[in-house]
C-alpha atoms as a PDB file:
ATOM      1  CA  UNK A   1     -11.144   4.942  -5.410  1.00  0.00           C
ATOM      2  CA  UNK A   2     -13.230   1.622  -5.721  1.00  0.00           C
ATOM      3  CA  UNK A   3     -12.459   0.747  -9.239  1.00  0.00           C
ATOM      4  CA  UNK A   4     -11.189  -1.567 -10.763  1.00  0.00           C
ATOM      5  CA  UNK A   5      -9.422   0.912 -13.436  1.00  0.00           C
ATOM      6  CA  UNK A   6      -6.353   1.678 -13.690  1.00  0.00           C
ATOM      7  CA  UNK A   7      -6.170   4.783 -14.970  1.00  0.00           C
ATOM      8  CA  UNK A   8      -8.582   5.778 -12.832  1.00  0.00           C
ATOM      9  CA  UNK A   9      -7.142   5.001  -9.935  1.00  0.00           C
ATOM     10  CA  UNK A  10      -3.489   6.539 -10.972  1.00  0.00           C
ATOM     11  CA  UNK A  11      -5.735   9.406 -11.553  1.00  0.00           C
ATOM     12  CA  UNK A  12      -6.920   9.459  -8.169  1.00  0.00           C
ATOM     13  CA  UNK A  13      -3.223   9.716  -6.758  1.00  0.00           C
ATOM     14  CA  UNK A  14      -2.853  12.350  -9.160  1.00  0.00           C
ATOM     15  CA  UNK A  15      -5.520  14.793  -8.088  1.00  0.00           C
ATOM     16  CA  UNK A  16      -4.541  13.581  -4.527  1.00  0.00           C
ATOM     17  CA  UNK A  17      -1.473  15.253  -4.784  1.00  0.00           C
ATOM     18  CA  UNK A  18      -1.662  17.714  -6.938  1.00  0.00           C
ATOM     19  CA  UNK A  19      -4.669  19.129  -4.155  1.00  0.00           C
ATOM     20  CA  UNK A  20      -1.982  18.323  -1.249  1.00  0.00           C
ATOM     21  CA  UNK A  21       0.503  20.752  -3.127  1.00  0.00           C
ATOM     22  CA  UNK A  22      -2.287  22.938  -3.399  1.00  0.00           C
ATOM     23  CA  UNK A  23      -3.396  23.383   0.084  1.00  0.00           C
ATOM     24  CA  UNK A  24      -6.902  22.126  -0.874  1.00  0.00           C
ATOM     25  CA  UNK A  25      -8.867  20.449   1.715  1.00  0.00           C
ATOM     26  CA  UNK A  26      -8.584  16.678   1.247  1.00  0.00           C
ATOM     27  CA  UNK A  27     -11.339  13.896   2.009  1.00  0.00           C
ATOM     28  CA  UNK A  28     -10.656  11.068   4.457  1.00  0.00           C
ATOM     29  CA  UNK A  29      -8.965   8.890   1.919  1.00  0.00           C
ATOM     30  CA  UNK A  30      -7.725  11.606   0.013  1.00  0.00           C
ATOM     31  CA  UNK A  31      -5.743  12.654   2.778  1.00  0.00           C
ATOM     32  CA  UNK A  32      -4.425   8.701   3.382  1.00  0.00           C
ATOM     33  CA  UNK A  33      -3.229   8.752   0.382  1.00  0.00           C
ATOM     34  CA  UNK A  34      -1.503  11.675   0.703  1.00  0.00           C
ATOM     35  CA  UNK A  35       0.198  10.451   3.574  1.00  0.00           C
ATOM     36  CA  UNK A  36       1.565   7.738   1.984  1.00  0.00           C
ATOM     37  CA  UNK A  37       3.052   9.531  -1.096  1.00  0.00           C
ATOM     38  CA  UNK A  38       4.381  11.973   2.002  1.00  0.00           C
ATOM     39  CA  UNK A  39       6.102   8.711   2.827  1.00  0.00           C
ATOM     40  CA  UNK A  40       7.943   8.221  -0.667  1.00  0.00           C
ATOM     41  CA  UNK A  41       9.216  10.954  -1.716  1.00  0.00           C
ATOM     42  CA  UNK A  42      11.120   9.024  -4.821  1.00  0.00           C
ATOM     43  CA  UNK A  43       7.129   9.063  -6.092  1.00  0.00           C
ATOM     44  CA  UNK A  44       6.667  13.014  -6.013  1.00  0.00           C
ATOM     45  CA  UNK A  45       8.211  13.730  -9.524  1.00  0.00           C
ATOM     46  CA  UNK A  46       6.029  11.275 -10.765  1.00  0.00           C
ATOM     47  CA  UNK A  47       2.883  11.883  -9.404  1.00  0.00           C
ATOM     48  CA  UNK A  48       3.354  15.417 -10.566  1.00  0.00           C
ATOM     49  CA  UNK A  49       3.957  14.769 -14.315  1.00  0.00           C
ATOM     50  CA  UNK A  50       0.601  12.450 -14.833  1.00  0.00           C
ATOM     51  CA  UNK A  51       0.952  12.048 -18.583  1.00  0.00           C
ATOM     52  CA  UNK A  52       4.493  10.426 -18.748  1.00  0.00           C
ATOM     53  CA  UNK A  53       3.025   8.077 -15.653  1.00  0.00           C
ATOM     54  CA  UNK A  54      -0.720   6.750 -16.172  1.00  0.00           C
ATOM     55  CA  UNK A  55      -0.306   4.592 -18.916  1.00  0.00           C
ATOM     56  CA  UNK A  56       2.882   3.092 -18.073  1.00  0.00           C
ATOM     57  CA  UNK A  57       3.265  -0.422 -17.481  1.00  0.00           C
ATOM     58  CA  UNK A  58       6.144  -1.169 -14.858  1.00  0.00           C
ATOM     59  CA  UNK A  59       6.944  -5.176 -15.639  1.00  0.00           C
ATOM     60  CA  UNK A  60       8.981  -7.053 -12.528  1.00  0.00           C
ATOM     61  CA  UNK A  61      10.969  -8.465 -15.507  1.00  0.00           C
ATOM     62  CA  UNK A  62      13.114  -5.964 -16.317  1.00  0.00           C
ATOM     63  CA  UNK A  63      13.853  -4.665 -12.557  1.00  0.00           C
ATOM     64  CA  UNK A  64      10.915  -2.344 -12.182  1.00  0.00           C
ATOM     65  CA  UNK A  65       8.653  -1.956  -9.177  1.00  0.00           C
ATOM     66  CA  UNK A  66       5.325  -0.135  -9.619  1.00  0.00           C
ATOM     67  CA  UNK A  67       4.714   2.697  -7.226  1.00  0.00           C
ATOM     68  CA  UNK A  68       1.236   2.465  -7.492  1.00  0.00           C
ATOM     69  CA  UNK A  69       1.048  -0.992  -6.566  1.00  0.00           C
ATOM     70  CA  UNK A  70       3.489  -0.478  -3.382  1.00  0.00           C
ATOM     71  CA  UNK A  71       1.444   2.942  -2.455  1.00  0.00           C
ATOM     72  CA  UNK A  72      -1.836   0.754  -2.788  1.00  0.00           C
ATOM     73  CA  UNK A  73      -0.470  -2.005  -0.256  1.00  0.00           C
ATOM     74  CA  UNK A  74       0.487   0.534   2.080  1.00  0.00           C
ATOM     75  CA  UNK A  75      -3.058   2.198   2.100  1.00  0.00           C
ATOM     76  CA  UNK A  76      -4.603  -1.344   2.174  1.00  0.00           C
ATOM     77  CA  UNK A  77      -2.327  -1.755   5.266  1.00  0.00           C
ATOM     78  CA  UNK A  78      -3.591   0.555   6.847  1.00  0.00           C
ATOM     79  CA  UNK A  79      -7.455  -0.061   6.133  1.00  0.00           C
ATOM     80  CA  UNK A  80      -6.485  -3.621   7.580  1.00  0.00           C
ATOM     81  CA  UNK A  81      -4.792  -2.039  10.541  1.00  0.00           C
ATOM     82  CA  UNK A  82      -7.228   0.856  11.349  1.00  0.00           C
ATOM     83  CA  UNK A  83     -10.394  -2.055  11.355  1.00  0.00           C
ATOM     84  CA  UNK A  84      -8.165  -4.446  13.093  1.00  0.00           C
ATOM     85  CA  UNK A  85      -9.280  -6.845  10.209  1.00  0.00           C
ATOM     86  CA  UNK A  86      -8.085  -9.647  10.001  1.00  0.00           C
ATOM     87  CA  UNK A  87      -8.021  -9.740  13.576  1.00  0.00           C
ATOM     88  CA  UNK A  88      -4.935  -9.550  15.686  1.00  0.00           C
ATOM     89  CA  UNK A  89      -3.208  -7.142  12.688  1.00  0.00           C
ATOM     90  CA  UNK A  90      -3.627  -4.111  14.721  1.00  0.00           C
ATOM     91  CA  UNK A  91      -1.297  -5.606  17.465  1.00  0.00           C
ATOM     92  CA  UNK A  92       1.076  -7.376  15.439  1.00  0.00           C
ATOM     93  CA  UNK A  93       1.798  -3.929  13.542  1.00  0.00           C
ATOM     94  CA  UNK A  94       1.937  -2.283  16.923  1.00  0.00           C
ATOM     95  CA  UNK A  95       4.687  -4.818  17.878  1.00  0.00           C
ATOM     96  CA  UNK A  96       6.237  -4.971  15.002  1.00  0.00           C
ATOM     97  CA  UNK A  97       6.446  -0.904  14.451  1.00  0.00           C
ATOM     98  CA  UNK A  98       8.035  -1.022  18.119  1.00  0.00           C
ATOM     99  CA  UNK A  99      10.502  -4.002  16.930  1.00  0.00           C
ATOM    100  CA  UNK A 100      11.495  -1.891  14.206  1.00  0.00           C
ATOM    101  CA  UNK A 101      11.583   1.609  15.712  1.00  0.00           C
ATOM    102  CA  UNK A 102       9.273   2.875  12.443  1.00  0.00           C
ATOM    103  CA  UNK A 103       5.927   2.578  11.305  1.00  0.00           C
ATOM    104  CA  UNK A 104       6.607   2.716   7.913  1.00  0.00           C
ATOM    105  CA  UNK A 105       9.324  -0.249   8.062  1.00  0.00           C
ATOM    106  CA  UNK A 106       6.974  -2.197   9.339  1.00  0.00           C
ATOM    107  CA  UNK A 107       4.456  -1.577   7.364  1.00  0.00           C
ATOM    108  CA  UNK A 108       7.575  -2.667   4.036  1.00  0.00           C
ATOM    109  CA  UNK A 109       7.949  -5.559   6.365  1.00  0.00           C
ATOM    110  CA  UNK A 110       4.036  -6.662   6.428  1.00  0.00           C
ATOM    111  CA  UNK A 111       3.520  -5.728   2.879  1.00  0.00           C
ATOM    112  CA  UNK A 112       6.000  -9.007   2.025  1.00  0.00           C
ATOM    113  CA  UNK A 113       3.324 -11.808   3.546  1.00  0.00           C
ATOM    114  CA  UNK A 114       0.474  -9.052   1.719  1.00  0.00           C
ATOM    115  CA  UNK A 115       2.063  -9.731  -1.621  1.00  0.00           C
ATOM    116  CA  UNK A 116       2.925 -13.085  -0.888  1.00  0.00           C
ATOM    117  CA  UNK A 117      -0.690 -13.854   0.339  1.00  0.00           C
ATOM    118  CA  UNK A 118      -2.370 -12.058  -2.534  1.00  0.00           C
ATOM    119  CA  UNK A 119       0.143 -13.840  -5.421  1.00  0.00           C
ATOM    120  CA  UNK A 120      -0.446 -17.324  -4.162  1.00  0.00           C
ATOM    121  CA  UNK A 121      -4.521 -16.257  -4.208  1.00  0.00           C
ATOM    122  CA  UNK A 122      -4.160 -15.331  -7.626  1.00  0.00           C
ATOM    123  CA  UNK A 123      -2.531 -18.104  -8.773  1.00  0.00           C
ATOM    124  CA  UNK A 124      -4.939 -20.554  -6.942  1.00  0.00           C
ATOM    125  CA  UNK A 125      -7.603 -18.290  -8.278  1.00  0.00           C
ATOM    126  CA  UNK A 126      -9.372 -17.576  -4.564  1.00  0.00           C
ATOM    127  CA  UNK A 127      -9.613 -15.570  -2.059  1.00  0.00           C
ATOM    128  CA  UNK A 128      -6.650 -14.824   0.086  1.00  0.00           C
ATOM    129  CA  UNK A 129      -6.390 -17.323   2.551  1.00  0.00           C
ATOM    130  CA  UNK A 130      -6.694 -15.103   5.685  1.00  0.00           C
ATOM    131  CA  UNK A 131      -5.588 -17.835   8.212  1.00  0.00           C
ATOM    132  CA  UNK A 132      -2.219 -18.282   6.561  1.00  0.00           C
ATOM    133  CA  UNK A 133      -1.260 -14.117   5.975  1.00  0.00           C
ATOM    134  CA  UNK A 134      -1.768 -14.083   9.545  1.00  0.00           C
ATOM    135  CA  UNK A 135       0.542 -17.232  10.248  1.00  0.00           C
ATOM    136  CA  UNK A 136       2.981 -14.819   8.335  1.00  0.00           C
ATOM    137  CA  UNK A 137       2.666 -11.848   9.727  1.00  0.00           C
ATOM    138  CA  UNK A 138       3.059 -13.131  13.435  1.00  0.00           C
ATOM    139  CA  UNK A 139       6.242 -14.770  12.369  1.00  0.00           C
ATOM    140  CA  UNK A 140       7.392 -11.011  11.532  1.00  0.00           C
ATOM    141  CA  UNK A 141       6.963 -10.756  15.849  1.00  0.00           C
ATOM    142  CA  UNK A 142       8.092 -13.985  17.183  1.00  0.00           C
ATOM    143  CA  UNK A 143      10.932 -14.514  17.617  1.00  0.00           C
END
């Protein structure tokens, strides 16, 4: 899943599914991703008709949101929350999933400073400036 492809990796959520439909075994991050599309089920019809969905380009501009891109922040959400990295995520998700009564709101709610954090990198060309998504995130907890 470590590509920078796009296809590919659209691919990748293909199989993922189509193999959770089919009762086959998954891998460890086969069966994260899985959990996630478990988690939006406004992606199944999608995921299950690859050839209308891998090349398509989903532009902000005119209203869209791409699923792949909001199923990729979740599963980098949790990488970041399962290795506690950057430190102190693990506990602000664990306060704010008990703030919000549900994992996967909070999770919506962190992906905000994620995108945020990852646009302004982009547009400064560097890395994400780990010291400020955290500043963000924590203001997600305090009140």
């Amino acid at each position: 899943m470590f590509t920078q492809d796009r296809n590919q990796i659209r691919q990748f959520y293909f199989d993922t599914w189509r193999k959770r439909l089919d009762g086959v075994p998954l891998e460890p991050m086969e069966s994260l991703v899985a959990g996630v599309i478990e988690q939006h089920p406004e992606y199944h019809k999608l995921l299950e008709n690859p050839e209308a969905a891998i090349d398509r380009d989903y532009l902000p501009e005119m209203g869209e949101s791409n699923p792949f891109l909001h199923m990729g922040m979740h599963i980098g959400l949790h990488e970041q929350i399962s290795s506690n990295r950057p430190q102190g995520i693990g506990e602000i998700h664990r306060t704010l999933t008990t703030k919000t009564g549900d994992p996967h709101e909070a999770e919506h709610r962190m992906m905000e400073c994620l995108a945020e954090a990852l646009w302004q990198a982009q547009r400064e060309n560097r890395l994400p400036d780990e010291t400020a998504y955290l500043e963000a995130l924590q203001r997600l907890v305090t009140p």
